[in-house]
Protein backbone atom coordinates (compact mmCIF):
# COMPACT_ATOMS: atom_id res chain seq x y z
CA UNK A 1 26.32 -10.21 -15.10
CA UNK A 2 25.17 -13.67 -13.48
CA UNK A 3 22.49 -12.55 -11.35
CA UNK A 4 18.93 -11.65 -12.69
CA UNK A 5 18.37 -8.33 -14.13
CA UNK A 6 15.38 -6.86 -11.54
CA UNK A 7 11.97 -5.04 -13.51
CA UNK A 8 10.34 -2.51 -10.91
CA UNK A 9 7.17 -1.34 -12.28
CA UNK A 10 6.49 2.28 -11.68
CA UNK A 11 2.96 3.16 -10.28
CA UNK A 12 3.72 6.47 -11.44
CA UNK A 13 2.10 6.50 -14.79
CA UNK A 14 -0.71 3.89 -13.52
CA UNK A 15 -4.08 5.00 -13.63
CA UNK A 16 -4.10 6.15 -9.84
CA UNK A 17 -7.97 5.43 -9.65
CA UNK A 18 -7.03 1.91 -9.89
CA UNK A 19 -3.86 1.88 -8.15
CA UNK A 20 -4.65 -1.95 -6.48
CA UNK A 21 -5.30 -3.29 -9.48
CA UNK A 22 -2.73 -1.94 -11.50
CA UNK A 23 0.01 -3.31 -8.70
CA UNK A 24 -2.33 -6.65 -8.97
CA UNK A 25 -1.24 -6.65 -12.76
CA UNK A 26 2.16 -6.26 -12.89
CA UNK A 27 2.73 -8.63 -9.87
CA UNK A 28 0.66 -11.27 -12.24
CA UNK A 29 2.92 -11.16 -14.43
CA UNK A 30 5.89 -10.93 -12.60
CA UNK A 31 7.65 -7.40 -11.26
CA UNK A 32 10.40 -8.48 -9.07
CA UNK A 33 9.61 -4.67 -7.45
CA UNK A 34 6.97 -1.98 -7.44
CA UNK A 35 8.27 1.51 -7.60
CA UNK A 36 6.17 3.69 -5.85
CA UNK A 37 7.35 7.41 -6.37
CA UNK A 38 6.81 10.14 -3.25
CA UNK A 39 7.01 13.58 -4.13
CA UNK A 40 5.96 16.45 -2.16
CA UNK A 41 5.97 19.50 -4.54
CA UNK A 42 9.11 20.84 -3.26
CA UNK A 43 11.85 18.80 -3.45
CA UNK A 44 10.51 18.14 -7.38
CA UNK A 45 7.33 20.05 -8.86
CA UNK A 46 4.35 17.83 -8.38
CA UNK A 47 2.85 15.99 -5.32
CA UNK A 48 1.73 12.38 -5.63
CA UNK A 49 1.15 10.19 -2.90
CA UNK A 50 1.69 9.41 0.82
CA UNK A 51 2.72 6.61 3.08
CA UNK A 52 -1.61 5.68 3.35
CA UNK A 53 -1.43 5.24 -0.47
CA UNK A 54 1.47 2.98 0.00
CA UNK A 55 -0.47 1.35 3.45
CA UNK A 56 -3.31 0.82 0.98
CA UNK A 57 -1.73 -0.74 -2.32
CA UNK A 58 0.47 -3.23 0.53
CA UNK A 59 -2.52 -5.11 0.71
CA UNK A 60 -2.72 -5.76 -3.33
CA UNK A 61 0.81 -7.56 -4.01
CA UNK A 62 3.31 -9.46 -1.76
CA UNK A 63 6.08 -8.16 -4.52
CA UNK A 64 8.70 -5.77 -2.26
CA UNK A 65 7.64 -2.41 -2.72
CA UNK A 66 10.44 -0.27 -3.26
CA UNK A 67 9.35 3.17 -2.09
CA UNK A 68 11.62 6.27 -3.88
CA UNK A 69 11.39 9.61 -1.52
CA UNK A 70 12.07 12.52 -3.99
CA UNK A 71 11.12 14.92 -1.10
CA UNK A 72 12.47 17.16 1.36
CA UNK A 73 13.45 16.56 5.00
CA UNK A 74 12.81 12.71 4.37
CA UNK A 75 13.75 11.68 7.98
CA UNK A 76 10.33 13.02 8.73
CA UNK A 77 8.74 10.19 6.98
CA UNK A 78 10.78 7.29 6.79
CA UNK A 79 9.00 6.09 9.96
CA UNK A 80 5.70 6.65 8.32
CA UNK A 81 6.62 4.61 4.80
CA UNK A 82 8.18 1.31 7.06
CA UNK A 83 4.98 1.14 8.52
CA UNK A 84 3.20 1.05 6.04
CA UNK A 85 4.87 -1.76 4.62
CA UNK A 86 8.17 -0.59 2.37
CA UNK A 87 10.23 -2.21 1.89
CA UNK A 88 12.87 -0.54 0.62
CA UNK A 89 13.58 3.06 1.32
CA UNK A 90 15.35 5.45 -1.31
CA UNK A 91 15.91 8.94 -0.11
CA UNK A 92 17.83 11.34 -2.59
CA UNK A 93 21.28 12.88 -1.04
CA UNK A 94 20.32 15.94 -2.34
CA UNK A 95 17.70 15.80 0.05
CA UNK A 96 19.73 14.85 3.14
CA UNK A 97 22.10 16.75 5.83
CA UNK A 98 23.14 13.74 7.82
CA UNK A 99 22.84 10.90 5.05
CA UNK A 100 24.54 8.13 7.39
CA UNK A 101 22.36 8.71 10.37
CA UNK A 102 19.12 8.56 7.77
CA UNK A 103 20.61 5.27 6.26
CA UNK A 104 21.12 4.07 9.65
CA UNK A 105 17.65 4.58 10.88
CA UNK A 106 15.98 3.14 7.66
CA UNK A 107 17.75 -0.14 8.39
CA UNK A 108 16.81 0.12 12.30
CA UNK A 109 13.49 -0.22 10.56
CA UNK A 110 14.00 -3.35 9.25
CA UNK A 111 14.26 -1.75 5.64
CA UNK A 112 16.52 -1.83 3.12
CA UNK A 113 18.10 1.26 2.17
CA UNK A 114 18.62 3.09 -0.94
CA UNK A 115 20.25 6.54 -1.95
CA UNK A 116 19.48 8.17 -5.28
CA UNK A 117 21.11 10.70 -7.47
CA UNK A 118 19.92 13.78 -9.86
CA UNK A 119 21.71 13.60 -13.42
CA UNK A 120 23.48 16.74 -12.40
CA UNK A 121 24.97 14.99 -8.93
CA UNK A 122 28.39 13.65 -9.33
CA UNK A 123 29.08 10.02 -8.05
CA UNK A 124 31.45 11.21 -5.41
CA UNK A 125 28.49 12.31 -3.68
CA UNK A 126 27.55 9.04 -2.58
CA UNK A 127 31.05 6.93 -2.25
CA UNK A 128 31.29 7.50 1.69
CA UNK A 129 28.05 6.08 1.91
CA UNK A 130 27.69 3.17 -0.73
CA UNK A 131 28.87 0.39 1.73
CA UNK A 132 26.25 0.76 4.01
CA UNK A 133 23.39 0.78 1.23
CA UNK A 134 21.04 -1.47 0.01
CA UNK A 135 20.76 -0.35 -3.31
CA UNK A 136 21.81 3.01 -5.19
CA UNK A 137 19.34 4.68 -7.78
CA UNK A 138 20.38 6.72 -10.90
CA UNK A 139 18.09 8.95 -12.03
CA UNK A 140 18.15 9.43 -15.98
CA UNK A 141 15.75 12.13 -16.05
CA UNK A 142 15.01 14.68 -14.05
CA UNK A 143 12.93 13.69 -11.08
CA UNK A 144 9.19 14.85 -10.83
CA UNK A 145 7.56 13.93 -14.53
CA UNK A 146 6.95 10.78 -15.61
CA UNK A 147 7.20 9.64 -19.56
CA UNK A 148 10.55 12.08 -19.62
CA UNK A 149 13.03 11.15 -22.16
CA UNK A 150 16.01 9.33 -21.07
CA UNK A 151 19.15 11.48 -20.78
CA UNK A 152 21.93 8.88 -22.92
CA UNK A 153 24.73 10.56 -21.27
CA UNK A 154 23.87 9.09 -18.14
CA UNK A 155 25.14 5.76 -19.48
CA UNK A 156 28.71 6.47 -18.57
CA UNK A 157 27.94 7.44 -15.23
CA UNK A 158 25.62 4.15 -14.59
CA UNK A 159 29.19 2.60 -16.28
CA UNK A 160 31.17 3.97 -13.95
CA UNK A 161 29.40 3.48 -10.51
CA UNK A 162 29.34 -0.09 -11.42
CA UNK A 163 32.99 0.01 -11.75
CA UNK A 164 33.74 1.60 -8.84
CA UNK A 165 30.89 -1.24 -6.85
CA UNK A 166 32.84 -3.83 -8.07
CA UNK A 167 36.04 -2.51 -7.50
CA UNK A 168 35.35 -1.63 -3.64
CA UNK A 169 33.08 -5.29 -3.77
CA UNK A 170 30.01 -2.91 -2.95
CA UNK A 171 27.36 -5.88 -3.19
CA UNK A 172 23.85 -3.06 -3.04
CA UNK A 173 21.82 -2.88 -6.48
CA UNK A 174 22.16 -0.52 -8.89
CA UNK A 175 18.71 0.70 -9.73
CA UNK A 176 18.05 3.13 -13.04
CA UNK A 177 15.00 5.12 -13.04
CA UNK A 178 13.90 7.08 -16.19
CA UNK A 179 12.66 7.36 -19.27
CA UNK A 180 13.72 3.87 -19.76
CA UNK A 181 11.89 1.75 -22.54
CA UNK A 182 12.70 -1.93 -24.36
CA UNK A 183 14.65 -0.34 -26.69
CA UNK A 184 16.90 1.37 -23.94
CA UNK A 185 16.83 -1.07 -21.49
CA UNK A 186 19.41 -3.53 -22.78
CA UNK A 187 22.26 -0.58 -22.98
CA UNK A 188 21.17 0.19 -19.02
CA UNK A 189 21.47 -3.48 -18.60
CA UNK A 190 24.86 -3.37 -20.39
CA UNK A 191 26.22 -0.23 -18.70
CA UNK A 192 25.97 -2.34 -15.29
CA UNK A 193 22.23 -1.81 -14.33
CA UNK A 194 20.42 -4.23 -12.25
CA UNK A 195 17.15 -2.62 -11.34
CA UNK A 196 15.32 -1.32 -14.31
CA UNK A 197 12.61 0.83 -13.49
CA UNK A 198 9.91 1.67 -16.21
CA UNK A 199 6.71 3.57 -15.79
CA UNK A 200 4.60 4.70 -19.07
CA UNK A 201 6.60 1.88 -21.18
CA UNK A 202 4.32 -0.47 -18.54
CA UNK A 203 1.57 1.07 -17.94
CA UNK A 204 -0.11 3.13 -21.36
CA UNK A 205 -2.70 3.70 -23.60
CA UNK A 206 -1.13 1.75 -26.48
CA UNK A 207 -1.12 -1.97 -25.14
CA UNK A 208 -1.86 -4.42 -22.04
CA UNK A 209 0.08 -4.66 -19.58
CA UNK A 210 0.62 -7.91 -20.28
CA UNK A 211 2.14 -7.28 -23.52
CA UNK A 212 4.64 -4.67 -22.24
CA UNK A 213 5.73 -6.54 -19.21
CA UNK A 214 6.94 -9.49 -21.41
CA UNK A 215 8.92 -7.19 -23.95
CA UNK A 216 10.29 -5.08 -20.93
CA UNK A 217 11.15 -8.88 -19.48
CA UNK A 218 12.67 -10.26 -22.71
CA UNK A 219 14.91 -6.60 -23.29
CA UNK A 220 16.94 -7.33 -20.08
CA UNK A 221 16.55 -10.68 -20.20
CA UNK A 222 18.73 -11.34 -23.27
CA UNK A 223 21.99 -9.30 -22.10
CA UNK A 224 25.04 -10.86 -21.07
């Protein structure tokens, strides 16, 4: 894989009464994205934040802020997230009725556009749509905790959508979100992952930020 394995931050497992200077950290030393994870307590258990949270912590970084919807009804609120300065949009197909027509409008937006998948979802749910996306998320937990362990089985099926992208020339990113860590990282970099998402191996108790960022950076960085 020529192209630059992307690290995307998740805010998730920030300390959310410093949410702006948590996203100041990790942009200093050098997220390519900042995950931002929307959940509305019924599409997954908990509730976190809204699209003023993500209007608020817009003003902290000028890294692309790559905004994952695991709610219902999402074509409610993609309006509300572009505004607020996404920009990139991930809505889950388990969430969506008419997933073209949401795609669609996300890009009228002037957003990119991403479509995610639960472990349990099988790929063909998304090969109608994967030539009009942006990127394509695969969850390896399941969505609504963070610092869940990472399901290994879900290494095939990250192998195998990257297959099937380069055999249709699909040129969106494939983004992996979950229970992802230094020591995993390098087999979702090797399974075709180009988006690593990482939440509590960033931000925790246990070390600076700094000091994660840098081994998170150097475990994708050394995979060919």
């Amino acid at each position: 894989m020529s192209e630059k394995v992307k690290l995307a931050p998740s805010i998730l497992s920030a300390d959310f009464a410093s949410l702006g200077a948590a996203v100041e950290e990790v942009t200093q030393y050098g997220a390519d994205y900042i995950h931002v994870d929307v959940m509305d307590g019924h599409f997954v258990p908990p509730i976190t934040i809204g699209h003023e949270t993500v209007k608020a912590i817009r003003k902290h970084t000028s890294v692309p802020l790559d905004v994952h919807l695991m709610i219902e009804s999402p074509e409610r609120q993609v309006d509300n997230f572009a505004q607020a300065g996404a920009n990139i949009i991930t809505v889950h197909v388990e969430a969506c009725t008419h997933l073209h027509r949401l795609v669609a409008r996300i890009k009228e937006l002037g957003v990119k556009a991403g479509v995610s998948l639960n472990p349990s979802t099988p790929l063909e749910a998304v090969t109608e749509i994967l030539p009009f996306l942006d990127l394509v998320l695969v969850m390896t937990v399941n969505p609504g905790y963070g610092g869940q362990a990472f399901i290994g089985e879900m290494l095939d099926k990250i192998a195998r959508l990257r297959s099937l992208m380069d055999e249709r020339k699909i040129g969106a990113e494939l983004e992996v979100d979950g229970g992802i860590n230094a020591d995993i990282a390098p087999r979702v970099v090797q399974a075709g992952g180009t988006v690593i998402v990482a939440g509590s191996a960033i931000f925790n108790a246990r070390e600076p930020v700094a000091q994660t960022m840098k081994r998170m950076r150097n475990a994708i960085g050394g995979v060919s």
